[in-house]
Protein backbone atom coordinates (compact mmCIF):
# COMPACT_ATOMS: atom_id res chain seq x y z
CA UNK A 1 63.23 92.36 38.90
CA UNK A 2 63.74 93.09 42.98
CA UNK A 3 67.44 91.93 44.12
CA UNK A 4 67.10 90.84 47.77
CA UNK A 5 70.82 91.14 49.54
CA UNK A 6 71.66 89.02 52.38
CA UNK A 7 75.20 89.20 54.33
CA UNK A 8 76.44 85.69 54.70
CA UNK A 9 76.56 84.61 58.59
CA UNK A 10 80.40 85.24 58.21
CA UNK A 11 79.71 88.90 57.08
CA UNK A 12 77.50 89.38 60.04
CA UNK A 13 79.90 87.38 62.84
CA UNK A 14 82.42 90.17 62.23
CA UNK A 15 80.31 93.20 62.94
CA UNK A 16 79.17 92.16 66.31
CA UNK A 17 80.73 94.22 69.27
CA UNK A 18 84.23 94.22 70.34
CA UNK A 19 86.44 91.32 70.89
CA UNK A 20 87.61 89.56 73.57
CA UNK A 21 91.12 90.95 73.23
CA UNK A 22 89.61 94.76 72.81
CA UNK A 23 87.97 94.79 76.05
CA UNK A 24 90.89 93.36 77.96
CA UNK A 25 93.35 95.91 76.66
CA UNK A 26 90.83 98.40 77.32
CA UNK A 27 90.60 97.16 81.07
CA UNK A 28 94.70 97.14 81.10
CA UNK A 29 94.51 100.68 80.03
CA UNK A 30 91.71 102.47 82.24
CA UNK A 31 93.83 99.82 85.56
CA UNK A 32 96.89 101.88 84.89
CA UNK A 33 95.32 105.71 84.34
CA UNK A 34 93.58 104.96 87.82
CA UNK A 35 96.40 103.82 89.49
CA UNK A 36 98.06 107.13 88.78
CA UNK A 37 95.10 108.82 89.51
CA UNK A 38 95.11 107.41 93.24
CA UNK A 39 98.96 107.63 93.43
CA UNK A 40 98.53 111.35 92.72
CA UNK A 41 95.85 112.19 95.03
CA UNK A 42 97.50 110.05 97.85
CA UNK A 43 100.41 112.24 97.85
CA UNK A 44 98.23 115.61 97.89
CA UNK A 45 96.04 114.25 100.53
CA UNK A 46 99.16 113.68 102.83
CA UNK A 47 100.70 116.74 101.94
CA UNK A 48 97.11 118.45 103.43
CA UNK A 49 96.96 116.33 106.30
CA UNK A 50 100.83 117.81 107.30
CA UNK A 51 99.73 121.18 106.55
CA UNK A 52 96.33 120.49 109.18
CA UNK A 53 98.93 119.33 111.43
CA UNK A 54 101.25 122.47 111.33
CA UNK A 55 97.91 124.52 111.67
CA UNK A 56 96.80 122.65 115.12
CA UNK A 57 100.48 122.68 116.11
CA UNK A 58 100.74 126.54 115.78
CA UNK A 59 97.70 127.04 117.26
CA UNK A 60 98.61 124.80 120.53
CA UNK A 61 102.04 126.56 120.90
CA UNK A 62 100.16 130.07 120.21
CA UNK A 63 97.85 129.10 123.03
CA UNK A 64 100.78 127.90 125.71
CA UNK A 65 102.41 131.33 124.68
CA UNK A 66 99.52 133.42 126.07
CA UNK A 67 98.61 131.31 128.75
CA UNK A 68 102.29 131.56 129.93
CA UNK A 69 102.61 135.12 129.35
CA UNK A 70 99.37 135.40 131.55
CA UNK A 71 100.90 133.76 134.54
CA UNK A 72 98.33 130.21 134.03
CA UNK A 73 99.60 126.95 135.70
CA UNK A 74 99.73 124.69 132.95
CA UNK A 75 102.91 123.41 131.83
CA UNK A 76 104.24 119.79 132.91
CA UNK A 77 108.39 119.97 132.71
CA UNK A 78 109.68 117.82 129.89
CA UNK A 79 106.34 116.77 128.97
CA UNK A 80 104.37 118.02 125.53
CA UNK A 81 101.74 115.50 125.80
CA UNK A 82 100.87 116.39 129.57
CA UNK A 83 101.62 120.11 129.01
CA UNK A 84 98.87 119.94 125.67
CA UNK A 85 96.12 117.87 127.79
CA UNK A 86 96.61 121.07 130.69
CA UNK A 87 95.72 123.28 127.98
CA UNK A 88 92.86 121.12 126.92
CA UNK A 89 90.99 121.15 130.01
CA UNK A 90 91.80 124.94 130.88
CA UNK A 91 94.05 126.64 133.03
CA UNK A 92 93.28 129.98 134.81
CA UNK A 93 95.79 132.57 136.24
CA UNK A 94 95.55 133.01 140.14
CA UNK A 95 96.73 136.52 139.92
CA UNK A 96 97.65 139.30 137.72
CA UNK A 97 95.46 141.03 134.76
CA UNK A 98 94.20 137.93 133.79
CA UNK A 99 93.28 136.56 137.61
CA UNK A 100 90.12 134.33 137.03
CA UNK A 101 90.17 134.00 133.15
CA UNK A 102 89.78 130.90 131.37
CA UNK A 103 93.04 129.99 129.04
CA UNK A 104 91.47 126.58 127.13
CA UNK A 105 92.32 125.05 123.21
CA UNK A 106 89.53 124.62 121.28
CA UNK A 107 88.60 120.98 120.90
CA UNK A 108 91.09 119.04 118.68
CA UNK A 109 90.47 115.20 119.11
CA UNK A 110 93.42 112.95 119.67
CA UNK A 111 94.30 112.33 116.35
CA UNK A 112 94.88 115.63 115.92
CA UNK A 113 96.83 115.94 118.78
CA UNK A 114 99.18 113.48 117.93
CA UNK A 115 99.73 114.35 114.43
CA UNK A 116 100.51 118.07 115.70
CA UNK A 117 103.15 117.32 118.22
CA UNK A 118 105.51 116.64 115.49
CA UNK A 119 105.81 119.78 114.66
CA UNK A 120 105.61 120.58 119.03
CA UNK A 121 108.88 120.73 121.36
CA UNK A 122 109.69 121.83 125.00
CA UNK A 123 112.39 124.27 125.23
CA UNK A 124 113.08 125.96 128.63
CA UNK A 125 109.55 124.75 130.22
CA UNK A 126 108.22 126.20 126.91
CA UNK A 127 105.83 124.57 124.57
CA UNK A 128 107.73 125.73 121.13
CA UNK A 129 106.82 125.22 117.36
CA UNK A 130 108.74 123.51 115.18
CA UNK A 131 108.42 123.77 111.26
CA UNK A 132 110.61 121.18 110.08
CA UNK A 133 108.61 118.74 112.31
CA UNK A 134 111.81 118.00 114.64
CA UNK A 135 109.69 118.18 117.76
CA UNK A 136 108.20 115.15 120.15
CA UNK A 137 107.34 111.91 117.99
């Protein structure tokens, strides 16, 4: 004597997939662990765009400091943004030990520029950092 088993089409129904209300909780769930994923990395992606900006800033008031100590005509009085565009297209000494020599910043676009004279102020014709970001807006 052979038995044949079949599930009833209510026995089948309820081991088909998940249900409607296990998928949307699932969405809800995976919505909220990406939000805090993006939250997170917005707030280390600014914190490495200020650091980038500290960087360019000490390098532009590093620059002015030798190009100054080397006699070069390139500061503007009262004026970072003028004073930083001098420096970008070169300035060279017309006497001294440096007579002739080229004192230029590397190429930083305007962006990064801008986003370094925060931390940039003129003090006494001098293009100064600043580390708390107190300088020029």
């Amino acid at each position: 004597m052979h038995f044949v088993f079949q599930r009833s089409a209510k026995a089948r129904r309820t081991q088909s997939g998940f249900s409607l209300m296990e998928l949307l909780v699932t969405v809800a769930i995976m919505g909220i662990i990406s939000s805090i994923g993006v939250g997170a990395f917005g707030g280390a992606r600014q914190g490495a765009e200020d650091q980038k900006d500290k960087r360019n800033a000490q390098e532009i008031a590093s620059m002015a400091a030798v190009a100054n100590a080397a006699g070069a005509p390139f500061v503007v009085p009262g004026d970072e943004k003028a004073t930083i565009e001098n420096l970008r297209t070169g300035s060279t000494p017309s006497r001294g030990a440096f007579k002739g020599r080229l004192f230029k910043l590397s190429n930083m676009s305007e962006f990064d520029i801008k986003g370094a004279m925060r931390f940039l102020a003129m003090n006494d014709n001098e293009l100064q950092y600043r580390l708390d970001g107190s300088g020029s807006p």
